[in-house]
PDB file of N, CA and C in Angstrom:
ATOM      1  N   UNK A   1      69.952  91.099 120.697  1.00  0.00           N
ATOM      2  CA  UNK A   1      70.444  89.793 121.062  1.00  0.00           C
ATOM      3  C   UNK A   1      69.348  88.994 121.762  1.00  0.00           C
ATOM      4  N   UNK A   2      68.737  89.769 122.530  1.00  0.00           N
ATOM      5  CA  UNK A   2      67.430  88.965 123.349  1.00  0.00           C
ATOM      6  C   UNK A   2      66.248  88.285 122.214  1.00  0.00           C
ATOM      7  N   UNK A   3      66.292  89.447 120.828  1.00  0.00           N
ATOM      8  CA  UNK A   3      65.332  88.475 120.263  1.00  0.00           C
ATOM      9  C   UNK A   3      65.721  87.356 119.541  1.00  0.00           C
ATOM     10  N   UNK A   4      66.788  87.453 119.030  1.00  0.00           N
ATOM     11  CA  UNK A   4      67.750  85.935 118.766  1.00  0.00           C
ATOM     12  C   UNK A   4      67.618  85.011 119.454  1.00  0.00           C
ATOM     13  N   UNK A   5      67.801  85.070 120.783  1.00  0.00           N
ATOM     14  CA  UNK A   5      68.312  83.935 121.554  1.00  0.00           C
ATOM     15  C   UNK A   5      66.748  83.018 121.878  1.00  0.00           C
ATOM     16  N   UNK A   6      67.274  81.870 121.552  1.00  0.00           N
ATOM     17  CA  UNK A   6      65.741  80.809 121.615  1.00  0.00           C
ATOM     18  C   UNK A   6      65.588  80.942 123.166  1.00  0.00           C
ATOM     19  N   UNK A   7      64.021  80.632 122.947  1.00  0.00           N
ATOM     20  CA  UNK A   7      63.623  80.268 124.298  1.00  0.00           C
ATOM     21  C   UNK A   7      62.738  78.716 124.340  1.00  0.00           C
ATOM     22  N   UNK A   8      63.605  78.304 125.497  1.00  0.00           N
ATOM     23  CA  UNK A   8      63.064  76.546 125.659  1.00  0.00           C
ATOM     24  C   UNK A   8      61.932  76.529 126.031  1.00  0.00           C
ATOM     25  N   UNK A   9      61.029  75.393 126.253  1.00  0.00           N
ATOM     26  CA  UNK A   9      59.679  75.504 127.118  1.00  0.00           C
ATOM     27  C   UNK A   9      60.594  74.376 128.908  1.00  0.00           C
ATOM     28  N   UNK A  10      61.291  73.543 128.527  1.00  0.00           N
ATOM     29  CA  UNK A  10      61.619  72.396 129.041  1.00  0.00           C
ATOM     30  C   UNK A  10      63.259  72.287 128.464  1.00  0.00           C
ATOM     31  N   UNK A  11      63.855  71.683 129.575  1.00  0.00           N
ATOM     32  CA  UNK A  11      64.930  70.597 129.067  1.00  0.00           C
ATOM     33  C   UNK A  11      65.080  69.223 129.473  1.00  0.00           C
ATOM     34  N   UNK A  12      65.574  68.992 128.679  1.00  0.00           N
ATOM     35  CA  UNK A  12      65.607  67.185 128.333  1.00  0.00           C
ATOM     36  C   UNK A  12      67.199  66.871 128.778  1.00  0.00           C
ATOM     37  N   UNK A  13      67.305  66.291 129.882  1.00  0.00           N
ATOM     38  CA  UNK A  13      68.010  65.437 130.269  1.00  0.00           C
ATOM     39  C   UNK A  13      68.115  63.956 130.282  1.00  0.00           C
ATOM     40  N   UNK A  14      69.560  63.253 130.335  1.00  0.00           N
ATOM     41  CA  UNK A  14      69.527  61.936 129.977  1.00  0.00           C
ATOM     42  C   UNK A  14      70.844  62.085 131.168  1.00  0.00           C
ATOM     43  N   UNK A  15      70.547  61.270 132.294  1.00  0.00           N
ATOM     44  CA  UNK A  15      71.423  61.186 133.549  1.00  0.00           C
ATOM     45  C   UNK A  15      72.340  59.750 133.744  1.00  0.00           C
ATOM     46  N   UNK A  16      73.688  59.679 133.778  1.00  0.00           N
ATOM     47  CA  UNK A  16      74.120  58.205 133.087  1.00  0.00           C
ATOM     48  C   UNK A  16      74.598  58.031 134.304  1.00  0.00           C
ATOM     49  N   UNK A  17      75.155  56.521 134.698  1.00  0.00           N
ATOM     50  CA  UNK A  17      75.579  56.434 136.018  1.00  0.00           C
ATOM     51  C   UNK A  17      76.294  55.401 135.361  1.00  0.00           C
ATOM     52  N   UNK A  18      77.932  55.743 136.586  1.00  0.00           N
ATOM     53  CA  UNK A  18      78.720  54.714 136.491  1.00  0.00           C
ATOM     54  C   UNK A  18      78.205  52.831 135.569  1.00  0.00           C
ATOM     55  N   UNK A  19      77.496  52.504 136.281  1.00  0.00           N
ATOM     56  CA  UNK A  19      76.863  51.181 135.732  1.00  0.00           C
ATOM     57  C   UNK A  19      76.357  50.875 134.638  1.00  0.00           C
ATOM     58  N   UNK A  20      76.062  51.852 133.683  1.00  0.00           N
ATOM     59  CA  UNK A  20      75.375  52.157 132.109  1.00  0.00           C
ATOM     60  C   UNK A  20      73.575  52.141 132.527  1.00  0.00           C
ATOM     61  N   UNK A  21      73.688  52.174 134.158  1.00  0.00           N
ATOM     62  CA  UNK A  21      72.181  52.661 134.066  1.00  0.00           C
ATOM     63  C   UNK A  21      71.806  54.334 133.692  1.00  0.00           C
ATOM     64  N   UNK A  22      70.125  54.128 133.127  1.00  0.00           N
ATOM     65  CA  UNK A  22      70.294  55.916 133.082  1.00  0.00           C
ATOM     66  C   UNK A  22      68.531  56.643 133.592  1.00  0.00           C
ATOM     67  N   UNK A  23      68.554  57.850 133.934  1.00  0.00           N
ATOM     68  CA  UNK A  23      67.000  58.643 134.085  1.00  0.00           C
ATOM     69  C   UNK A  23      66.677  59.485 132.561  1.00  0.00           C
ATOM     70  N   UNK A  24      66.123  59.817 132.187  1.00  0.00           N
ATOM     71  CA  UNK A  24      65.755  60.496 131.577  1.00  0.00           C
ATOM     72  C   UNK A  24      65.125  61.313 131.844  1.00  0.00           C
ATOM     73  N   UNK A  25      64.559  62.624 132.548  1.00  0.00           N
ATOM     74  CA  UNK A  25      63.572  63.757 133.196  1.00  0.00           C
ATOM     75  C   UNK A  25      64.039  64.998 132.185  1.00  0.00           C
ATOM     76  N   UNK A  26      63.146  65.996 132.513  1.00  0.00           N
ATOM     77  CA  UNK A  26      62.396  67.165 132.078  1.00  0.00           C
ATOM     78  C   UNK A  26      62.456  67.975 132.999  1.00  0.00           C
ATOM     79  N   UNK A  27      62.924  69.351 132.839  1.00  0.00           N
ATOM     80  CA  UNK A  27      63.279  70.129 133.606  1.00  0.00           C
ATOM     81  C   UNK A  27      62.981  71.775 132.835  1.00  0.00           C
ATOM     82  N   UNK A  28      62.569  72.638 134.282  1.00  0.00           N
ATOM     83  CA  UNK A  28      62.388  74.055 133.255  1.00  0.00           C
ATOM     84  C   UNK A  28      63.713  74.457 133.367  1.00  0.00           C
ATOM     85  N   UNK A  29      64.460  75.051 132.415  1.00  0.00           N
ATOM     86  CA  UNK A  29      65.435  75.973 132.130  1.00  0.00           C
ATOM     87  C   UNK A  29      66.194  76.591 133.281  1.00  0.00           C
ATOM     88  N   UNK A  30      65.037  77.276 134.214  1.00  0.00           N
ATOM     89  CA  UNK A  30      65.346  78.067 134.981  1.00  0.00           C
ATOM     90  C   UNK A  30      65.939  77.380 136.761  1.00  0.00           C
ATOM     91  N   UNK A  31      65.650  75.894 136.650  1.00  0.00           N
ATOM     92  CA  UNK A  31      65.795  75.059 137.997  1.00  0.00           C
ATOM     93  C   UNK A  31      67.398  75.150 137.827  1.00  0.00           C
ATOM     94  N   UNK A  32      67.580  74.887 138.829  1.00  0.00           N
ATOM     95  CA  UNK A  32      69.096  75.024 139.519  1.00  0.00           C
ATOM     96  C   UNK A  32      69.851  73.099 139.546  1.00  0.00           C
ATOM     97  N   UNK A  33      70.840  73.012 139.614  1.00  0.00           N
ATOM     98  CA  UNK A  33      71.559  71.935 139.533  1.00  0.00           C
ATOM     99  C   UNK A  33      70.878  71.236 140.895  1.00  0.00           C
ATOM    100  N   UNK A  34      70.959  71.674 141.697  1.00  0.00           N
ATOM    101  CA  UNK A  34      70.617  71.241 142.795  1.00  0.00           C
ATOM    102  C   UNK A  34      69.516  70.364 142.806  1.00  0.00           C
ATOM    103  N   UNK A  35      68.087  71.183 141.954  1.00  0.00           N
ATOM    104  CA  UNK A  35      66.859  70.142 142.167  1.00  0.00           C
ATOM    105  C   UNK A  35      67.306  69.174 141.080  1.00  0.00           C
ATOM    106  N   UNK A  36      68.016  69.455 140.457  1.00  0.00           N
ATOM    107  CA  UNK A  36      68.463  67.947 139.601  1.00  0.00           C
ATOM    108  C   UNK A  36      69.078  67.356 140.135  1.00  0.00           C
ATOM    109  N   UNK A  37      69.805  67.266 141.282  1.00  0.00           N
ATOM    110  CA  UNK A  37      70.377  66.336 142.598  1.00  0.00           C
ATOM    111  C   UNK A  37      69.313  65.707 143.278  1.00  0.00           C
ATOM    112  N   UNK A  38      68.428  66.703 143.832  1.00  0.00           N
ATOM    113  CA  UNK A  38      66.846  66.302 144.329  1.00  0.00           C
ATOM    114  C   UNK A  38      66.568  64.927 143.674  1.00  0.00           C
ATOM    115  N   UNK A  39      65.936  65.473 142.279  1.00  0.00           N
ATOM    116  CA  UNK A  39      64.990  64.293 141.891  1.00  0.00           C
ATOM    117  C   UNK A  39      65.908  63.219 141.620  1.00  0.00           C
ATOM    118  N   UNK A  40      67.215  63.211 140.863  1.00  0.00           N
ATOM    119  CA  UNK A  40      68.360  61.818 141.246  1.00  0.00           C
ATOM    120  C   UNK A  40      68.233  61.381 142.780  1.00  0.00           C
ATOM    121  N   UNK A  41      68.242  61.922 143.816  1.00  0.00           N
ATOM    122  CA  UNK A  41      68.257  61.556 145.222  1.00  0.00           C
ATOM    123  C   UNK A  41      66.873  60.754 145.615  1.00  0.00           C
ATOM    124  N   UNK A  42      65.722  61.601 144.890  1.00  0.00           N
ATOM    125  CA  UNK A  42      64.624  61.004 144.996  1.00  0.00           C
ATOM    126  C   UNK A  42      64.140  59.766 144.055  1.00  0.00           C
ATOM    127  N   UNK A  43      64.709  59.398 143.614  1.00  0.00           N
ATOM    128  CA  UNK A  43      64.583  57.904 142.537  1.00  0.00           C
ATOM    129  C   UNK A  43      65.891  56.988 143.197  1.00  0.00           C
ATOM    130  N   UNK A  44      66.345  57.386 144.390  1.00  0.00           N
ATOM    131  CA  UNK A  44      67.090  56.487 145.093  1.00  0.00           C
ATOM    132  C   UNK A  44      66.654  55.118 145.775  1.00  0.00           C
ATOM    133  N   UNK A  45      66.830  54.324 146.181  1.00  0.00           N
ATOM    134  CA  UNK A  45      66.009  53.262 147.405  1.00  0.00           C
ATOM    135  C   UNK A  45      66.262  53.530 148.348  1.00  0.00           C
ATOM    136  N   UNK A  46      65.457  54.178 149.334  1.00  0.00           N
ATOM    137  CA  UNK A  46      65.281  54.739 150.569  1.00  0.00           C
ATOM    138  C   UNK A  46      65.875  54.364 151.438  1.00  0.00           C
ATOM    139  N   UNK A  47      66.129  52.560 151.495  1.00  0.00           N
ATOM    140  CA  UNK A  47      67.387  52.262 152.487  1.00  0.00           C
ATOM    141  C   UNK A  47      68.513  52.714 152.600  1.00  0.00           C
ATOM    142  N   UNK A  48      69.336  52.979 151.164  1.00  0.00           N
ATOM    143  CA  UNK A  48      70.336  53.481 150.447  1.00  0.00           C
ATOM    144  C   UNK A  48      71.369  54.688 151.628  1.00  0.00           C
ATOM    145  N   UNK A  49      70.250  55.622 151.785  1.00  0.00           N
ATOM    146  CA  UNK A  49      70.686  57.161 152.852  1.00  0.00           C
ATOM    147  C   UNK A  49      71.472  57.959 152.021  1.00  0.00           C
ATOM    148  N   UNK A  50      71.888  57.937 150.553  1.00  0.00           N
ATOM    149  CA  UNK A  50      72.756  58.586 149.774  1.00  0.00           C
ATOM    150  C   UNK A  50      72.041  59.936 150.001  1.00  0.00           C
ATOM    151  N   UNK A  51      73.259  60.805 150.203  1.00  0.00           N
ATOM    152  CA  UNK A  51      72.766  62.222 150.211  1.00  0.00           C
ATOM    153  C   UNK A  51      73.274  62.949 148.851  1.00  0.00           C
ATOM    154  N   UNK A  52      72.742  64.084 148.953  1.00  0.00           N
ATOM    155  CA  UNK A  52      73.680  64.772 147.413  1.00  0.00           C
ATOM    156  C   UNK A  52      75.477  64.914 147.168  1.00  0.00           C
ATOM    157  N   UNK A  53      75.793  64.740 148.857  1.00  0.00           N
ATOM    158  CA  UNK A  53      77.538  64.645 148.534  1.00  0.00           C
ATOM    159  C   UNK A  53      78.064  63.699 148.021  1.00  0.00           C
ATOM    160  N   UNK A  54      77.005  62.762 148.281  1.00  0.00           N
ATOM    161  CA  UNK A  54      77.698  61.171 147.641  1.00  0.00           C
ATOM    162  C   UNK A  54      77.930  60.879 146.435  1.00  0.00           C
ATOM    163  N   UNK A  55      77.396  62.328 144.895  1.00  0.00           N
ATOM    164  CA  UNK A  55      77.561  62.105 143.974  1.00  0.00           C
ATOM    165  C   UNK A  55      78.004  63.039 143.688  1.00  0.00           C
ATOM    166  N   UNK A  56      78.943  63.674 142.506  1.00  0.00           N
ATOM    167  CA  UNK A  56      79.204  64.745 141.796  1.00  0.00           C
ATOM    168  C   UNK A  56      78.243  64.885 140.032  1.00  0.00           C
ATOM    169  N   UNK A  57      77.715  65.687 139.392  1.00  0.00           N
ATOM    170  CA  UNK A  57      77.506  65.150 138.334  1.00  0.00           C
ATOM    171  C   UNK A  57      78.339  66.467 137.210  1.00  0.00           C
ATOM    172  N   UNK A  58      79.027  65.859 136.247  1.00  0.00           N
ATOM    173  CA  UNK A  58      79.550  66.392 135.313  1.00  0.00           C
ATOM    174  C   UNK A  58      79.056  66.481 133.703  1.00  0.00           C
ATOM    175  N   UNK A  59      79.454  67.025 133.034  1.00  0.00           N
ATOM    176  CA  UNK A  59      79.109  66.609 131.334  1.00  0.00           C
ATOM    177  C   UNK A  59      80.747  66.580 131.317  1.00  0.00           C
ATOM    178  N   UNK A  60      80.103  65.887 129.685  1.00  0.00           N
ATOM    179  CA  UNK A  60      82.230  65.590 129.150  1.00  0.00           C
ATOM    180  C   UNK A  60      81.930  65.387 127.430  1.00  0.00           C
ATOM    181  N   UNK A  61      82.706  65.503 126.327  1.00  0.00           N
ATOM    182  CA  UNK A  61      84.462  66.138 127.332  1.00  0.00           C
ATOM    183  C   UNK A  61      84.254  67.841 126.874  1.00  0.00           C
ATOM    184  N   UNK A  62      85.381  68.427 127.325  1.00  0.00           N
ATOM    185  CA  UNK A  62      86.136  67.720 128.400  1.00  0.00           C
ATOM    186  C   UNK A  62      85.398  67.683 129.596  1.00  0.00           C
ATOM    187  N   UNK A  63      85.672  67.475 130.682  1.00  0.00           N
ATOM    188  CA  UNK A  63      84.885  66.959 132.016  1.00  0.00           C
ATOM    189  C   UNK A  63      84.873  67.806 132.463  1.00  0.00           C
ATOM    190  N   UNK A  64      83.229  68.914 133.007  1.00  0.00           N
ATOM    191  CA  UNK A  64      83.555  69.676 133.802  1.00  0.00           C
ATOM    192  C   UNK A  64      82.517  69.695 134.730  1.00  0.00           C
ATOM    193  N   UNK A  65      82.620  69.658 136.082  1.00  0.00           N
ATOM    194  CA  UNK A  65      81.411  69.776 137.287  1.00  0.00           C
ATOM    195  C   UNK A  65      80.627  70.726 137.106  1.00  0.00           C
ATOM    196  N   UNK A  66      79.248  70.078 137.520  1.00  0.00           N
ATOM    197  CA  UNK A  66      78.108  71.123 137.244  1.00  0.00           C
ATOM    198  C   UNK A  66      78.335  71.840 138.465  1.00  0.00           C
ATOM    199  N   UNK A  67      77.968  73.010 138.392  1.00  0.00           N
ATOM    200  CA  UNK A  67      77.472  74.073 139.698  1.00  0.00           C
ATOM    201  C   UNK A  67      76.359  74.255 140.493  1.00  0.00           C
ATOM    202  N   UNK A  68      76.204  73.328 141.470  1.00  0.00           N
ATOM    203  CA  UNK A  68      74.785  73.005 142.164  1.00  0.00           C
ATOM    204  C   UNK A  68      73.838  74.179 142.145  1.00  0.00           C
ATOM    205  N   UNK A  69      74.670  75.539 142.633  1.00  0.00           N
ATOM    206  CA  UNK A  69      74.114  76.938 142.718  1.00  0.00           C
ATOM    207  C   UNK A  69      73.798  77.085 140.961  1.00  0.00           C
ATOM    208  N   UNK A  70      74.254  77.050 139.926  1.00  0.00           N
ATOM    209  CA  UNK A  70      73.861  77.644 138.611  1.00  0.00           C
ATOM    210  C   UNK A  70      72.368  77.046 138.117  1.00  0.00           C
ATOM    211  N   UNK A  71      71.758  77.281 137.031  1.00  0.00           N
ATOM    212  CA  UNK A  71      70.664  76.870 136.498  1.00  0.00           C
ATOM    213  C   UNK A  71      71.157  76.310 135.267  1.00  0.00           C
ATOM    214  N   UNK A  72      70.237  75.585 135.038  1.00  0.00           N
ATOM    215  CA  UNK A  72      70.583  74.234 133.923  1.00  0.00           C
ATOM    216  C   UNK A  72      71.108  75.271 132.254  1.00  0.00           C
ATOM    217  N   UNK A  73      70.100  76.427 132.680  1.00  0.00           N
ATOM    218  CA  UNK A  73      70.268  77.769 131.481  1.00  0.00           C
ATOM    219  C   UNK A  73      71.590  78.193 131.363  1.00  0.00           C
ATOM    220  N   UNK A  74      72.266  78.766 132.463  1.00  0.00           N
ATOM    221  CA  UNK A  74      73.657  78.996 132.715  1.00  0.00           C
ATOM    222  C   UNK A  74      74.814  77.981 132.499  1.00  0.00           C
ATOM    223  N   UNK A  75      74.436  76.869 132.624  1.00  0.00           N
ATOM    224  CA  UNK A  75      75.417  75.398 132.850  1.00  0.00           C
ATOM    225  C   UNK A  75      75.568  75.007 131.113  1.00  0.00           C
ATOM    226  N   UNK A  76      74.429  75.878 130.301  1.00  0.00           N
ATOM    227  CA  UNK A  76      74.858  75.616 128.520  1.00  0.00           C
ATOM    228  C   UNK A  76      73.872  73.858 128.737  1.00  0.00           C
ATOM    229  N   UNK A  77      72.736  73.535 129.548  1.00  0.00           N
ATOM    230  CA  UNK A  77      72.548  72.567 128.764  1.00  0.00           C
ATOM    231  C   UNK A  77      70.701  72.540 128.503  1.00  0.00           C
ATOM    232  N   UNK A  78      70.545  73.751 128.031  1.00  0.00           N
ATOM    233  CA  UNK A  78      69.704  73.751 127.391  1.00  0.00           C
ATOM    234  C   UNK A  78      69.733  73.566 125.966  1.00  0.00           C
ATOM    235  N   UNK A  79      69.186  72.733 124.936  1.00  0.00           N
ATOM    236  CA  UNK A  79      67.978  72.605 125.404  1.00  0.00           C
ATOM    237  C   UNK A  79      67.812  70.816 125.647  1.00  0.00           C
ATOM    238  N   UNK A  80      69.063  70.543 125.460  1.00  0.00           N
ATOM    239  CA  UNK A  80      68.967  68.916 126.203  1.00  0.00           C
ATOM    240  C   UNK A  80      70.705  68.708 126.116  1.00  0.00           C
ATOM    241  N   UNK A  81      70.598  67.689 127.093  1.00  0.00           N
ATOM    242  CA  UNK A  81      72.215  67.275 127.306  1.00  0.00           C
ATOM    243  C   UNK A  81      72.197  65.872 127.880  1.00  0.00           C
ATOM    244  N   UNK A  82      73.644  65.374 128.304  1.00  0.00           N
ATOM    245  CA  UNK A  82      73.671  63.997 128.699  1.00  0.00           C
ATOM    246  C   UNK A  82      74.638  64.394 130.054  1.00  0.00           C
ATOM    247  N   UNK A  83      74.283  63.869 131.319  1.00  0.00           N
ATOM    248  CA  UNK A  83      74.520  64.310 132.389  1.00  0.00           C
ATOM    249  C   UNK A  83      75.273  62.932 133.073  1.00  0.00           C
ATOM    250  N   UNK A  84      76.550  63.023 133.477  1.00  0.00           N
ATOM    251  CA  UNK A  84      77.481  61.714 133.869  1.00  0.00           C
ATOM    252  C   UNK A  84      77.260  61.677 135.874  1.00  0.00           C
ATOM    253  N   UNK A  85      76.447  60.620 136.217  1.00  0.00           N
ATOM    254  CA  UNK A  85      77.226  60.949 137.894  1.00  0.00           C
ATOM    255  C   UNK A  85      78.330  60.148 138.558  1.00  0.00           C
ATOM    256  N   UNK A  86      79.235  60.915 139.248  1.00  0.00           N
ATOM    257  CA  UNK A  86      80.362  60.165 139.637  1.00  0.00           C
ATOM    258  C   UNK A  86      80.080  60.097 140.923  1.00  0.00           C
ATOM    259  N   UNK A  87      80.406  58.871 141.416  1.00  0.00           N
ATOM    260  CA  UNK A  87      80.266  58.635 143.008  1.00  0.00           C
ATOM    261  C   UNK A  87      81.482  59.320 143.493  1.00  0.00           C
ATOM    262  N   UNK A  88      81.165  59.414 144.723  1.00  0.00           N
ATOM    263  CA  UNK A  88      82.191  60.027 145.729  1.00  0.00           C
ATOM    264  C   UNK A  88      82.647  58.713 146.894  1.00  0.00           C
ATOM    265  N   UNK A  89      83.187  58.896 147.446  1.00  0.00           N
ATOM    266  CA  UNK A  89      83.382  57.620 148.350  1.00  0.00           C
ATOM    267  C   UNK A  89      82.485  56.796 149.497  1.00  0.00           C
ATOM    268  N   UNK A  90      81.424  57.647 149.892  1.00  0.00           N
ATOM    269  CA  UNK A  90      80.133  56.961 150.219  1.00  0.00           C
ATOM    270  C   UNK A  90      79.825  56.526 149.002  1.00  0.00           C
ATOM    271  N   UNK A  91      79.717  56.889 148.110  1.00  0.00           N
ATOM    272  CA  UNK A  91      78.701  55.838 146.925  1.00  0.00           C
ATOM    273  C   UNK A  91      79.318  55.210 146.226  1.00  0.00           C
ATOM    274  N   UNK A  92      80.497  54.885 146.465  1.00  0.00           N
ATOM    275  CA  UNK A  92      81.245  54.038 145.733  1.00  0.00           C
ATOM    276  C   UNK A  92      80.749  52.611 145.699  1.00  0.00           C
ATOM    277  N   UNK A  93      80.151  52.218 146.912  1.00  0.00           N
ATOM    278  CA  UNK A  93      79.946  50.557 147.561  1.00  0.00           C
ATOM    279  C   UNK A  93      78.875  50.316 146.388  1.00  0.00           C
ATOM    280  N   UNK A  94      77.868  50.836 146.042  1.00  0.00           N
ATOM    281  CA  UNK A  94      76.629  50.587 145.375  1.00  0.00           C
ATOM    282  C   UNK A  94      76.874  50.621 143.644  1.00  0.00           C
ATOM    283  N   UNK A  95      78.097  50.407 143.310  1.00  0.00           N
ATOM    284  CA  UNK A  95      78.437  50.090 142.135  1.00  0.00           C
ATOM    285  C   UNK A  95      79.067  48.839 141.937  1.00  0.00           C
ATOM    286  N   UNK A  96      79.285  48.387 143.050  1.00  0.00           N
ATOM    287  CA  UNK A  96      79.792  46.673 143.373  1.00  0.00           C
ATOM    288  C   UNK A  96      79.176  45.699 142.989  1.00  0.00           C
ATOM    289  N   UNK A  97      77.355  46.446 143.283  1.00  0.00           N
ATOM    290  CA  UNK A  97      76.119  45.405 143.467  1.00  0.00           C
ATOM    291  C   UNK A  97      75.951  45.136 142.189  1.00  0.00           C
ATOM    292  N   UNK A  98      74.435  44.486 141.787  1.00  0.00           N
ATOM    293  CA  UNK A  98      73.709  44.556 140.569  1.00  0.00           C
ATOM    294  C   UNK A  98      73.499  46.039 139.734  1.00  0.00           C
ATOM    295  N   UNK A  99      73.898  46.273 138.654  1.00  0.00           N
ATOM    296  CA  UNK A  99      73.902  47.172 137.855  1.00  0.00           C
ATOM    297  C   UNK A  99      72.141  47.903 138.308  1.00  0.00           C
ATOM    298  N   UNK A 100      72.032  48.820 138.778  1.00  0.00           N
ATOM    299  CA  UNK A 100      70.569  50.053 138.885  1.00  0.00           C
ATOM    300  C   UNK A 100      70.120  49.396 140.532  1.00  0.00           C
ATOM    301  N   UNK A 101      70.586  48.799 140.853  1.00  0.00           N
ATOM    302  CA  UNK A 101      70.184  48.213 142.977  1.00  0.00           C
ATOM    303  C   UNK A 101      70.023  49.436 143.416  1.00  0.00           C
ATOM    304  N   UNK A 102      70.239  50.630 142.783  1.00  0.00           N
ATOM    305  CA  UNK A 102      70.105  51.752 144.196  1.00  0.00           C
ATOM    306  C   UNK A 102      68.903  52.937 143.463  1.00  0.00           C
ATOM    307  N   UNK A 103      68.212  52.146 142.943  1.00  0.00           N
ATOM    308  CA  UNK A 103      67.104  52.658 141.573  1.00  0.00           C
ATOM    309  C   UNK A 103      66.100  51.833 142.064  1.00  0.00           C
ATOM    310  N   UNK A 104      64.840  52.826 142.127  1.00  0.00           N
ATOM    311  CA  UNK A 104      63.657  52.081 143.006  1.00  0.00           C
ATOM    312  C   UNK A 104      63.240  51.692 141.402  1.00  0.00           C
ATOM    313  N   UNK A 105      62.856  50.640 141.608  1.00  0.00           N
ATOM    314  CA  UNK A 105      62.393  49.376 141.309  1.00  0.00           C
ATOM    315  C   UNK A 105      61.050  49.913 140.097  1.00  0.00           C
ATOM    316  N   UNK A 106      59.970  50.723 140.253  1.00  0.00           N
ATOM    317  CA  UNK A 106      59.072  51.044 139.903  1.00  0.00           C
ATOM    318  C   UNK A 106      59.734  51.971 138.880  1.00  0.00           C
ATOM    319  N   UNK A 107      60.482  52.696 138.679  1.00  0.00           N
ATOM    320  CA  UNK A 107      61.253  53.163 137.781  1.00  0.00           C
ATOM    321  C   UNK A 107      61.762  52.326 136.449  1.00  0.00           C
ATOM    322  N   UNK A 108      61.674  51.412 136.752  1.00  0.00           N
ATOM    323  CA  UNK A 108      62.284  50.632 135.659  1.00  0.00           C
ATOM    324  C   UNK A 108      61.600  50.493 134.362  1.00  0.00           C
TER     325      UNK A 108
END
């Protein structure tokens, strides 16, 4: 079974947010949900203060929460997927604004 099973170099993520804004990043297999909270947290605008509780992120359908503790390998989204984030009630306010306001700017 081990020699069957592909092996990725990378995965390809596409991160969508409420607003129809989106990231696109690259990730090894083996990183955990979490640093994919990281680098979403880190393409934030620093005024912002959003921490990782302020978002949940899911795939769909049907809808199911990623596991911050699992690896992107375990979570089935190798070797690319489309990743939904849902605000929580701190981040609710920043979907009010201009569609990507909480998206540093240089990103664009």
């Amino acid at each position: 079974m081990a020699k069957q099973k592909k092996v990725y170099s990378h995965v390809q993520l596409r991160i969508h947010f409420p607003d129809g804004v989106r990231i696109d990043a690259k990730f090894l297999p083996n990183e955990t949900m979490s640093a994919v909270k990281d680098v979403i947290l880190s393409s934030f605008v620093t005024s912002l203060l959003l921490s990782s509780n302020d978002f949940d992120l899911y795939i769909s359908p049907p809808r199911r929460l990623l596991d911050n503790g699992k690896t992107l390998d375990e979570e089935g989204l190798v070797p690319a997927a489309k990743i939904h984030v849902s605000w929580t009630n701190n981040g609710k306010e920043q979907t009010h604004k201009q569609p990507g306001c909480y998206i540093q700017q240089h990103l664009f």
